[in-house]
N, C-alpha and C. Protein backbone atom coordinates (compact mmCIF):
# COMPACT_ATOMS: atom_id res chain seq x y z
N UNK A 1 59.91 74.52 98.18
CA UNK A 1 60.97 74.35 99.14
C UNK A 1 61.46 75.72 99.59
N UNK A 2 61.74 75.88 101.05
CA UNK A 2 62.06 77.26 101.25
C UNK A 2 63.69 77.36 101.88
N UNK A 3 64.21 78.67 101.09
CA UNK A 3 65.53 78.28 101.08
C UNK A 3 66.17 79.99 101.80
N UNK A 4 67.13 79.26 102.23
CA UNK A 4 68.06 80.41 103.03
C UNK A 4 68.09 81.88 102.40
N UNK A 5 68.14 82.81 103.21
CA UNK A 5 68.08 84.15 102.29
C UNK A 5 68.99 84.16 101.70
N UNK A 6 70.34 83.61 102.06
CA UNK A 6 71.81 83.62 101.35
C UNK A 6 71.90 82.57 100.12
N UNK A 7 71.38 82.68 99.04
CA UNK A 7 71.19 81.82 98.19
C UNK A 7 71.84 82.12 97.42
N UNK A 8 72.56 83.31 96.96
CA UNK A 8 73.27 83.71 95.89
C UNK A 8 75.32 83.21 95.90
N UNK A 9 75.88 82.60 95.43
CA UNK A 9 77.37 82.25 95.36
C UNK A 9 77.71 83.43 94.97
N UNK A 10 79.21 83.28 95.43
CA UNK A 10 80.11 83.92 94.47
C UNK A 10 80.72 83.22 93.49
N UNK A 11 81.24 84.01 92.05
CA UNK A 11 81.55 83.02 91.16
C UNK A 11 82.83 82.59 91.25
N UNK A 12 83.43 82.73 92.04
CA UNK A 12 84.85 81.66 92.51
C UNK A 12 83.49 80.51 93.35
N UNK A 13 83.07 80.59 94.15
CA UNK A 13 81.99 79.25 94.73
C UNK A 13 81.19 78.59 93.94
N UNK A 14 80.55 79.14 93.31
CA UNK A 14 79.99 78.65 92.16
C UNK A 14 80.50 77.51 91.11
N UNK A 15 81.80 78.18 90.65
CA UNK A 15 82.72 77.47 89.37
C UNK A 15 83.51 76.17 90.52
N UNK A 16 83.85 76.80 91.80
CA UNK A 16 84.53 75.25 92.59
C UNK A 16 83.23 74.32 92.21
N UNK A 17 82.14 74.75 92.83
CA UNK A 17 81.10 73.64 93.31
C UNK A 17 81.12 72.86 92.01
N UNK A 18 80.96 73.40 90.71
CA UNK A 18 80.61 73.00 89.32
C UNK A 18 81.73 71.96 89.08
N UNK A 19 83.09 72.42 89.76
CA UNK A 19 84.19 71.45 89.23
C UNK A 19 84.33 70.13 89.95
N UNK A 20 83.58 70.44 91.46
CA UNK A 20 83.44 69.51 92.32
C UNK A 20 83.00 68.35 92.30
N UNK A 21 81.66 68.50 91.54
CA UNK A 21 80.09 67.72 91.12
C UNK A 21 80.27 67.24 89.73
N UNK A 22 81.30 68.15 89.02
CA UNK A 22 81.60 67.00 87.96
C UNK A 22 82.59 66.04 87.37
N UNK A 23 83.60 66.51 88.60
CA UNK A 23 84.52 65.50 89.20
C UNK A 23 84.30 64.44 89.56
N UNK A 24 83.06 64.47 90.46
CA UNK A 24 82.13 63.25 91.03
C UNK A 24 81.48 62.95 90.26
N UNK A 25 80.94 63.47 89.62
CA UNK A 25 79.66 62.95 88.58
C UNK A 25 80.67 61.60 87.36
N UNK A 26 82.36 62.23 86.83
CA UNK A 26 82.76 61.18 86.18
C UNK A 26 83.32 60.37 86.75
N UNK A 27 83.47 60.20 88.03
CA UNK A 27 84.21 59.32 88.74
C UNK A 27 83.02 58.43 89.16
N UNK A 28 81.96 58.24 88.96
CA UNK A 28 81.13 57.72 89.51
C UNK A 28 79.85 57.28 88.33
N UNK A 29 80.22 57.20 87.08
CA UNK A 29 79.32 56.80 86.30
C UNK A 29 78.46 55.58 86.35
N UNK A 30 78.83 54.66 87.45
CA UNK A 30 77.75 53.89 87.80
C UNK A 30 76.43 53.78 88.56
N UNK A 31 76.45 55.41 88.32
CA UNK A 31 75.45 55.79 89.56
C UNK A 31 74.80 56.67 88.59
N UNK A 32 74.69 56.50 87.60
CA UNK A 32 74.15 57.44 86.70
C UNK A 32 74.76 57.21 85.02
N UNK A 33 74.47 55.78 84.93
CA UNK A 33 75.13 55.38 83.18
C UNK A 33 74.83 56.11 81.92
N UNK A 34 73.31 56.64 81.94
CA UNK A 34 72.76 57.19 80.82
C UNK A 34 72.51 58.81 80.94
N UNK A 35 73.17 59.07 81.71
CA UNK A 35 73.19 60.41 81.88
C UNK A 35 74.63 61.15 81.29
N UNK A 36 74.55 62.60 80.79
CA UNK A 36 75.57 63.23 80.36
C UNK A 36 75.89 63.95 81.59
N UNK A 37 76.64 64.66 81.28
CA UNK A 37 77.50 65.65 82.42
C UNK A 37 76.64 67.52 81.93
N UNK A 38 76.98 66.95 80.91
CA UNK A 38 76.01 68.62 80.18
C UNK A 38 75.10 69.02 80.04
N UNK A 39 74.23 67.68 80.13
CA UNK A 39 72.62 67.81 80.58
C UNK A 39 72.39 68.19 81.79
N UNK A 40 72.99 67.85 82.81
CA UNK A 40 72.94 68.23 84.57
C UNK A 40 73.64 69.65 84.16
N UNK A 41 74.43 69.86 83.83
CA UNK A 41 74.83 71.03 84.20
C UNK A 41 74.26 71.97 83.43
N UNK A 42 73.41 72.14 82.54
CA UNK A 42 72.55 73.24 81.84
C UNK A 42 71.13 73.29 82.82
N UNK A 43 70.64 72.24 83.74
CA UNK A 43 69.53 72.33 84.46
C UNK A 43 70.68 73.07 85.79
N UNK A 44 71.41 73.41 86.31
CA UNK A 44 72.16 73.72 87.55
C UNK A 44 72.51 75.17 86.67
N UNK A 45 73.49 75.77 85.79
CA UNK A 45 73.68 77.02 85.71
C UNK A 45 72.25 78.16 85.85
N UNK A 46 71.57 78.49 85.71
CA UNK A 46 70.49 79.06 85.60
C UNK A 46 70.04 79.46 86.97
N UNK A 47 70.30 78.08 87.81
CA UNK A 47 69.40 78.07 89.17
C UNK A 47 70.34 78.57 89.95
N UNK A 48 70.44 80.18 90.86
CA UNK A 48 71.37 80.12 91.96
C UNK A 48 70.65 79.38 93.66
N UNK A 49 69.34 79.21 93.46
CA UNK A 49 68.94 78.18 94.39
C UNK A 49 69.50 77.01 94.57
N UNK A 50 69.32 76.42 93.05
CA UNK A 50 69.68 75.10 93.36
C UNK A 50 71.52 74.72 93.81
N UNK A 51 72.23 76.11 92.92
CA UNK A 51 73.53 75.76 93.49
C UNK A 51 73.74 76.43 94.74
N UNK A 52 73.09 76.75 95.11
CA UNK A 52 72.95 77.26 96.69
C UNK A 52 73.02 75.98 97.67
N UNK A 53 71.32 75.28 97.41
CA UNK A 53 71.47 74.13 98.02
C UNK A 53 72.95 73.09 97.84
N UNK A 54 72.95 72.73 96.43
CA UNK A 54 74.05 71.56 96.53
C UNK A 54 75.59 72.01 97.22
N UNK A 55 75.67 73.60 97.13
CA UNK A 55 76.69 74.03 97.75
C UNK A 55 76.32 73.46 99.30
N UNK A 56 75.65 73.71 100.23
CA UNK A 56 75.12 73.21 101.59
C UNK A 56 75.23 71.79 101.64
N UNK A 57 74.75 71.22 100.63
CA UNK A 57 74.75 69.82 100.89
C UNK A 57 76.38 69.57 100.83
N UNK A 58 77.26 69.90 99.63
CA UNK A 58 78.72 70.06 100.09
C UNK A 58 79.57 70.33 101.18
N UNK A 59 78.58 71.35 101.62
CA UNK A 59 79.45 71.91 102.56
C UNK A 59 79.43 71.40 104.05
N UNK A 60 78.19 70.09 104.08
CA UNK A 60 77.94 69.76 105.39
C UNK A 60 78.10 68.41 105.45
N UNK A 61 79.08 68.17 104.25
CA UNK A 61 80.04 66.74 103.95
C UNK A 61 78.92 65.68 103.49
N UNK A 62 77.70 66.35 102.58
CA UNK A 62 77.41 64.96 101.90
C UNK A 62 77.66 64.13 100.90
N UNK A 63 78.47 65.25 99.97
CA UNK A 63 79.00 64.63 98.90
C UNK A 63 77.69 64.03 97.44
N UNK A 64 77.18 65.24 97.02
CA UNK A 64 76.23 65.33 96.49
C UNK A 64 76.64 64.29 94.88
N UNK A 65 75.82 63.91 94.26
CA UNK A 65 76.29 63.51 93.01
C UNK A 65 74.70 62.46 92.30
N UNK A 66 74.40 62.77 91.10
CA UNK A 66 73.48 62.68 90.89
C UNK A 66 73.20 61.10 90.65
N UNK A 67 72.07 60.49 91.07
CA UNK A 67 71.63 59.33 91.53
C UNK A 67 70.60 58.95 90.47
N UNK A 68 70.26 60.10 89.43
CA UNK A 68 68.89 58.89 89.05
C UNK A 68 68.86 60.47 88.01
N UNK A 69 67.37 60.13 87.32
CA UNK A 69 66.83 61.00 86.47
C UNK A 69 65.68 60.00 86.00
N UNK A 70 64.06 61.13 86.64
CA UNK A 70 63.29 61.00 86.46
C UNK A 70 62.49 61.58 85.45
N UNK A 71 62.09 60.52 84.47
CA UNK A 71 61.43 60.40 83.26
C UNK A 71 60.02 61.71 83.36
N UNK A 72 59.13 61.28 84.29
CA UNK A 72 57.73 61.74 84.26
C UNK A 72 58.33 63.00 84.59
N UNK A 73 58.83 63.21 85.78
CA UNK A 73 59.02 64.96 86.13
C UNK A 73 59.83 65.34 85.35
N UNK A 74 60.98 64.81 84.52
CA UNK A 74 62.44 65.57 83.93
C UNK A 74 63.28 65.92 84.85
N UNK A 75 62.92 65.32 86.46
CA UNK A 75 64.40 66.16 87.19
C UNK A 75 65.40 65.25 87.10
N UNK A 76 66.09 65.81 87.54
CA UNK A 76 67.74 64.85 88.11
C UNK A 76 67.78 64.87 89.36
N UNK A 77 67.86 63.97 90.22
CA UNK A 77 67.80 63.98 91.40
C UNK A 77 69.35 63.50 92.29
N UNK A 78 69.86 64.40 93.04
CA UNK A 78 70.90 64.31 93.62
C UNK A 78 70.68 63.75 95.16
N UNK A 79 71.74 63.02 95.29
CA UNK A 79 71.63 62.15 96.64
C UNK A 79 72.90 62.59 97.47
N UNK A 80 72.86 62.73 98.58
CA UNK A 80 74.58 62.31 99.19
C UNK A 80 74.72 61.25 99.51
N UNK A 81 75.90 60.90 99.10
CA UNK A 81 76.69 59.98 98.30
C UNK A 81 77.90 59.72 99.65
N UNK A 82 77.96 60.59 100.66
CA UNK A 82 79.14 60.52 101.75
C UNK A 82 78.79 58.93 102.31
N UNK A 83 79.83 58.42 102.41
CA UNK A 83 80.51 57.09 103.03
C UNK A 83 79.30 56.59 104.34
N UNK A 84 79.30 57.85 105.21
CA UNK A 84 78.80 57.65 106.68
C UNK A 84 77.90 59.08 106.31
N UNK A 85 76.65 58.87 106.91
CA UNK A 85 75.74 60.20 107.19
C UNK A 85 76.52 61.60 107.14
N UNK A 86 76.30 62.45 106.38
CA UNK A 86 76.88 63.79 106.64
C UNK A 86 77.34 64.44 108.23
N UNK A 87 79.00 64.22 108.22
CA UNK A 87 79.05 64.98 109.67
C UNK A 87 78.56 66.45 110.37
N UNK A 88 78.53 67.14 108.85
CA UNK A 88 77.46 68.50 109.35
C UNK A 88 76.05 68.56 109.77
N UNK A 89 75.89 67.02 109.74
CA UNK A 89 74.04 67.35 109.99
C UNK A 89 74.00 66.20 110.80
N UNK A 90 74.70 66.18 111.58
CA UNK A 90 74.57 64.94 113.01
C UNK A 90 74.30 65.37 114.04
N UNK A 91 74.06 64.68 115.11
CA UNK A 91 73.73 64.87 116.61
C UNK A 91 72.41 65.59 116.46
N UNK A 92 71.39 65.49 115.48
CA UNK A 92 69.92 66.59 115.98
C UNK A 92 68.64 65.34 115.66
N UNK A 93 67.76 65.46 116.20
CA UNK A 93 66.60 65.53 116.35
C UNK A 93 65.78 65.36 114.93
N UNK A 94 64.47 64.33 115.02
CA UNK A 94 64.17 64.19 113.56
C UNK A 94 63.90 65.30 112.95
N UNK A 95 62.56 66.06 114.20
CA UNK A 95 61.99 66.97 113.14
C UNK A 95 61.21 67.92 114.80
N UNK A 96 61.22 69.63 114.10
CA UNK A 96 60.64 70.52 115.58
C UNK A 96 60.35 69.67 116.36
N UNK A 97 58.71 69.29 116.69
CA UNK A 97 57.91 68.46 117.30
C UNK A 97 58.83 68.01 118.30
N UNK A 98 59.98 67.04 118.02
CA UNK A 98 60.55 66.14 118.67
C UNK A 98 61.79 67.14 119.39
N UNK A 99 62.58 67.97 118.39
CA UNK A 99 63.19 69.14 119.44
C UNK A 99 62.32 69.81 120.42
N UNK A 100 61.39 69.95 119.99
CA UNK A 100 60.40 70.88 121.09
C UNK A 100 60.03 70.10 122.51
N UNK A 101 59.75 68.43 122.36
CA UNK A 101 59.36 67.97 123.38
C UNK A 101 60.38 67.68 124.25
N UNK A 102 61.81 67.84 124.23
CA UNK A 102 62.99 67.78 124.92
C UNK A 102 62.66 69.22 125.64
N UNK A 103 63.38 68.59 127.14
CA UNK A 103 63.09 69.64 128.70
C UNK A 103 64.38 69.77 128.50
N UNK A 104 65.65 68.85 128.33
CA UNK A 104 67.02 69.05 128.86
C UNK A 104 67.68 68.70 127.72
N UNK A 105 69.13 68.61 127.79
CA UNK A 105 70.10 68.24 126.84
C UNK A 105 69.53 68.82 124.82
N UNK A 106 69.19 69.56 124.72
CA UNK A 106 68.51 69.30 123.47
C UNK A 106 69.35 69.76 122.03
N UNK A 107 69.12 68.99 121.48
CA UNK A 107 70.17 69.30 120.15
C UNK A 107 70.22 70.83 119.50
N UNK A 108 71.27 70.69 118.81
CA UNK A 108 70.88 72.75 118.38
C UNK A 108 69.77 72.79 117.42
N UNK A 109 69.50 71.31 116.22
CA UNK A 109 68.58 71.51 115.45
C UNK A 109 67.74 70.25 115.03
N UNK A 110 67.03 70.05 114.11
CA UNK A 110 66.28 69.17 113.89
C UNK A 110 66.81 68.53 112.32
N UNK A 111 66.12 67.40 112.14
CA UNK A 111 67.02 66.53 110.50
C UNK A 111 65.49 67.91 109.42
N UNK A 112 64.73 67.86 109.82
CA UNK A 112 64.03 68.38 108.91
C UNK A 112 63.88 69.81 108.76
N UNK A 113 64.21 70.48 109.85
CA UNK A 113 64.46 72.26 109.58
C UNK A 113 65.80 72.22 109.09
N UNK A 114 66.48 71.60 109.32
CA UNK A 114 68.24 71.67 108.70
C UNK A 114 67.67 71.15 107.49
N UNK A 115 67.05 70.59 106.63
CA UNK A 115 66.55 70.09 105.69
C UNK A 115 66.12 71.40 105.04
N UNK A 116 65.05 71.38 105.49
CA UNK A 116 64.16 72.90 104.96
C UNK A 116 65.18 73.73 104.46
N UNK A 117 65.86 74.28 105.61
CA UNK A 117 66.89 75.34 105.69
C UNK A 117 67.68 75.76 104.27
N UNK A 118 68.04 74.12 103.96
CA UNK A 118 68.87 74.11 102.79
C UNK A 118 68.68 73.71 101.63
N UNK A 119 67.21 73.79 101.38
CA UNK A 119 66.44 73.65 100.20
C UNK A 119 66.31 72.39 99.74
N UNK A 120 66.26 71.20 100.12
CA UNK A 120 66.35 69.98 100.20
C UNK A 120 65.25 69.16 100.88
N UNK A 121 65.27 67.28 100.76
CA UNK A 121 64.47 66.71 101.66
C UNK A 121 65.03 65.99 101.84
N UNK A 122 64.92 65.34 102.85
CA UNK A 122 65.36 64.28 103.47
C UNK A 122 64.78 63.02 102.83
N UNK A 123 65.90 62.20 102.71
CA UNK A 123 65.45 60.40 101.94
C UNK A 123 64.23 60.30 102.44
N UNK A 124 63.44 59.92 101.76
CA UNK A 124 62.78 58.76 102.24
C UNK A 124 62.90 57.09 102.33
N UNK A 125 62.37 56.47 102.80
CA UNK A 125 62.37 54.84 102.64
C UNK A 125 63.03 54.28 101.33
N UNK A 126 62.26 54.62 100.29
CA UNK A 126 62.09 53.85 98.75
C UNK A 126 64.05 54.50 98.07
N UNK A 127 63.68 55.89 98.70
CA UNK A 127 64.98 56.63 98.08
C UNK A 127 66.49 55.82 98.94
N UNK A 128 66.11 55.95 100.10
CA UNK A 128 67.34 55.53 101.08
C UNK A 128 67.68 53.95 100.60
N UNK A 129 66.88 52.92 99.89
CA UNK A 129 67.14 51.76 99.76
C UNK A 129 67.90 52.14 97.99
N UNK A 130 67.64 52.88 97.06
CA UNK A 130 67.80 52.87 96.00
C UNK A 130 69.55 53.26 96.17
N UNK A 131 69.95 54.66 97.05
CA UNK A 131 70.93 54.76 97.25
C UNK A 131 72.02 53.79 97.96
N UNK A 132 71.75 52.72 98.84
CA UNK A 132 71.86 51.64 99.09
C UNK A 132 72.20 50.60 98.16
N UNK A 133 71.46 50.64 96.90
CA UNK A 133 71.90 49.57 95.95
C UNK A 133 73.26 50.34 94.98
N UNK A 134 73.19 51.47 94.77
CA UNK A 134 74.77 51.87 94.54
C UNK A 134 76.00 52.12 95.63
N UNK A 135 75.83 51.26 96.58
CA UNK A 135 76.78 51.55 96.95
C UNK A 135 76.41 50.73 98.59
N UNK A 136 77.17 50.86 99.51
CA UNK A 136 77.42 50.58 101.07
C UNK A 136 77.31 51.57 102.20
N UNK A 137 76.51 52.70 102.40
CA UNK A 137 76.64 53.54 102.77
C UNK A 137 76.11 53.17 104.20
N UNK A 138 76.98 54.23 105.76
CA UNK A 138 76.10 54.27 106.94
C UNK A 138 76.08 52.78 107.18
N UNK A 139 77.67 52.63 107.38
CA UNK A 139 77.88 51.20 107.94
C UNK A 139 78.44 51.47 109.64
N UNK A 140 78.59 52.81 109.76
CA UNK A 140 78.99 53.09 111.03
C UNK A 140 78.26 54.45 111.97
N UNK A 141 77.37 54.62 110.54
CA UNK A 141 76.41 55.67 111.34
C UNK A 141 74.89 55.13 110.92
N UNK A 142 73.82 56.50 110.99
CA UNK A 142 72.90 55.81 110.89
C UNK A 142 72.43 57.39 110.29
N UNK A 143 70.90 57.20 109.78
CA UNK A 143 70.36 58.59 108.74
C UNK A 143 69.08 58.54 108.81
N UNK A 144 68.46 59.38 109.62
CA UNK A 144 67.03 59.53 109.61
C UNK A 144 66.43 59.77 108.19
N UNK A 145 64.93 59.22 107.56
CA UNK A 145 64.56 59.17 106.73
C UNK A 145 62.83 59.87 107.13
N UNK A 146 62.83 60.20 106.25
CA UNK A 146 61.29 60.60 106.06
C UNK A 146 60.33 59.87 106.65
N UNK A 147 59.61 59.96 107.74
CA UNK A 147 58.23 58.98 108.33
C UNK A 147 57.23 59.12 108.17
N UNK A 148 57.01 57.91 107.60
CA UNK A 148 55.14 57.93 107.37
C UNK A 148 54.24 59.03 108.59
N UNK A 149 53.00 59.59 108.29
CA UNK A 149 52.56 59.85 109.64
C UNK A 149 51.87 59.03 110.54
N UNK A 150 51.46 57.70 109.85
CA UNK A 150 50.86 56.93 110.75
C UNK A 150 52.40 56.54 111.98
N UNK A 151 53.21 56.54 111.40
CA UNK A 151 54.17 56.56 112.87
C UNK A 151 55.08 57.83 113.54
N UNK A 152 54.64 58.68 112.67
CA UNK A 152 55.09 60.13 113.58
C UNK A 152 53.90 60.26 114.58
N UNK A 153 52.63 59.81 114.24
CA UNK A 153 51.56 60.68 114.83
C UNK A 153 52.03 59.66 116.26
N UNK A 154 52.33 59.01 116.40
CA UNK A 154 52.51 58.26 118.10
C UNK A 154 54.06 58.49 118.49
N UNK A 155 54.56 59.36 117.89
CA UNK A 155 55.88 60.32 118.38
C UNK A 155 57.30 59.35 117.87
N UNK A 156 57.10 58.60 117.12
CA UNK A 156 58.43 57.64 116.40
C UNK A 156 58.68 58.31 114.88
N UNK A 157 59.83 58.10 114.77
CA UNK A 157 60.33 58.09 113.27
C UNK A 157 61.54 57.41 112.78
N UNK A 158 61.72 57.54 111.83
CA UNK A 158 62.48 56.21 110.78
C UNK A 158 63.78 56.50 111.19
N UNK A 159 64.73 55.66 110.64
CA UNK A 159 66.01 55.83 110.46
C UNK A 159 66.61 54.71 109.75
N UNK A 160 67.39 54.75 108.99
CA UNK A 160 68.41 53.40 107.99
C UNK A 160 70.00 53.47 108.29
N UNK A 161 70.07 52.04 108.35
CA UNK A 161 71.86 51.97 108.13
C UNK A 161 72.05 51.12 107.85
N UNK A 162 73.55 50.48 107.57
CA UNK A 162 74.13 49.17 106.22
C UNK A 162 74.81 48.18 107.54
N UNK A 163 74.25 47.64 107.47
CA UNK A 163 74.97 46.59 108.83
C UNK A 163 74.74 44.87 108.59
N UNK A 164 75.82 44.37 108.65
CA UNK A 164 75.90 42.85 108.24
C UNK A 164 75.72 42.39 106.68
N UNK A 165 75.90 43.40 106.15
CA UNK A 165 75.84 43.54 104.61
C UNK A 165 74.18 43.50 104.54
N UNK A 166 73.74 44.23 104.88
CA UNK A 166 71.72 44.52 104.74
C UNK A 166 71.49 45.63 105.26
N UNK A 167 70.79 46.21 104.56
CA UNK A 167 70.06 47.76 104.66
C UNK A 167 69.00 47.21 106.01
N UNK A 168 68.70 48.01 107.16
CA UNK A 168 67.86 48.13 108.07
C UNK A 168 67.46 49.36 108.21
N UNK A 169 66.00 49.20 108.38
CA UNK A 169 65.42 50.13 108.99
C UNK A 169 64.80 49.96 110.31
N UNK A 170 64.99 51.08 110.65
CA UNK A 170 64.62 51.00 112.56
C UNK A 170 63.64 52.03 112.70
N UNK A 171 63.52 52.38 114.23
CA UNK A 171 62.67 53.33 114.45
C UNK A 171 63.03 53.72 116.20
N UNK A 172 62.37 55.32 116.18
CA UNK A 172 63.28 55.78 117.24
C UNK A 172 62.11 56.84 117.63
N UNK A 173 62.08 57.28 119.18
CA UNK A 173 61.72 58.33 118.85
C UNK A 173 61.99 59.45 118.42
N UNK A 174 61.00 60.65 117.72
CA UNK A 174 61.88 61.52 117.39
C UNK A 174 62.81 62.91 117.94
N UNK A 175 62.11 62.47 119.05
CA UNK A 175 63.16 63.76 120.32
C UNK A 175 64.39 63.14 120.30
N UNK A 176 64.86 61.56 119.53
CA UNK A 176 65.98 60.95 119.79
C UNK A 176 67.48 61.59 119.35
N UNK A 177 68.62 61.70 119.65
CA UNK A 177 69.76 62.36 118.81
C UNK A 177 71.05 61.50 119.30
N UNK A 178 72.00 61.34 118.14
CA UNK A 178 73.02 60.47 118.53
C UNK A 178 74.18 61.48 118.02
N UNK A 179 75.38 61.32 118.09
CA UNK A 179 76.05 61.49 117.34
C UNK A 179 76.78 60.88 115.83
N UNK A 180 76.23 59.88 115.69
CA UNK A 180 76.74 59.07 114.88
C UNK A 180 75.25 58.72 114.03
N UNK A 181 74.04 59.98 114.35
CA UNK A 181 72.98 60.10 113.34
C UNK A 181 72.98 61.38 112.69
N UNK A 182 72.48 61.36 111.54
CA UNK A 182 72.28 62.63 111.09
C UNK A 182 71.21 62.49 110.19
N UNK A 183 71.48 63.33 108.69
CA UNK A 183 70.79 62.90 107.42
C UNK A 183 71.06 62.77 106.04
N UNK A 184 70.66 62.34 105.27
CA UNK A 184 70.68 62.55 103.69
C UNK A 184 69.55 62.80 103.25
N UNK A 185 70.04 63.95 102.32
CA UNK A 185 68.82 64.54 101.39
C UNK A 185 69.06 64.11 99.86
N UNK A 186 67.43 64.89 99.55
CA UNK A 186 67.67 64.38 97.79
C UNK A 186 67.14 65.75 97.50
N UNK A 187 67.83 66.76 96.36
CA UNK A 187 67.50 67.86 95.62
C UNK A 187 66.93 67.46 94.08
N UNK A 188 65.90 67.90 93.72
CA UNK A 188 65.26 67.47 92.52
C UNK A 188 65.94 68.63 91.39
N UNK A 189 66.21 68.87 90.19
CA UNK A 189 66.68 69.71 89.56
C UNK A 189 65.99 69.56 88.51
């Protein structure tokens, strides 16, 4: 994953983010029952990448907080957790390709270089439904997700939202941009 040259906190940013995430992390133990708080946070001190990223993902209102922990790899995988799609990463475009093929009006960025950018990926399908079962999320917005290439390659890509009490997935093209779209990512730790 390739990450911003500014990767390093300061340790007043650092110690907020830490108090932030584990504020959330106990307020939210249903999203993570068998997990400790001290286990996540001995895989996060070490890394100023990774608190780089979750700082970004904070900071662009996703409201990071850890979703799962995978057995085979050992990571912990963090989701945002925000109510409605992150308002810092709305109004753009799935991915280049689709910024690039816009002549007029064109967003400042794309869901997947703003992705890149911040050391992160964007949900996919399987992930966006899992985060879905903890919770109601993107009942008034909507969150581009990762697309297969058999439907990027004919210029469409995914998107999910919570409407009528049921997770949907749609499809759009990807030069498409709303304001009331953006994304969620998942950071592996």
């Amino acid at each position: 994953m390739k990450h911003n040259k500014y990767t390093k906190l300061a340790q007043a940013q650092k110690e907020e983010l830490l108090d932030i995430l584990k504020t959330r992390f106990e307020k939210n133990k249903n999203r993570h029952p068998d997990i400790e708080w001290q286990d996540v946070e001995e895989r996060l001190a070490p890394s100023p990448e990774i608190l780089w990223s979750l700082y970004e993902m904070e900071r662009t209102g996703g409201e990071p907080d850890v979703a799962g922990y995978d057995k085979v790899t050992g990571e912990y995988h963090f989701f945002d957790f925000s109510a409605e799609s992150p308002a810092g990463r709305r109004s753009v475009c799935y991915d280049r390709e689709g910024l690039d093929s816009r002549k007029e009006n064109r967003p400042a960025n794309s869901a997947m270089n703003m992705a890149n950018e911040m050391g992160i990926e964007v949900l996919n399908e399987d992930q966006y439904r899992q985060l879905q079962r903890l919770g109601k999320f993107d009942r008034k917005t909507s969150s581009w997700l990762q697309t297969p290439d058999a439907i990027r390659k004919h210029g469409g890509a995914i998107f999910g939202d919570f409407r009528y009490e049921h997770v949907f997935i749609y499809h759009n093209g990807a030069q498409s941009y709303y304001a009331a779209r953006g994304f969620r990512g998942v950071l592996k730790v």
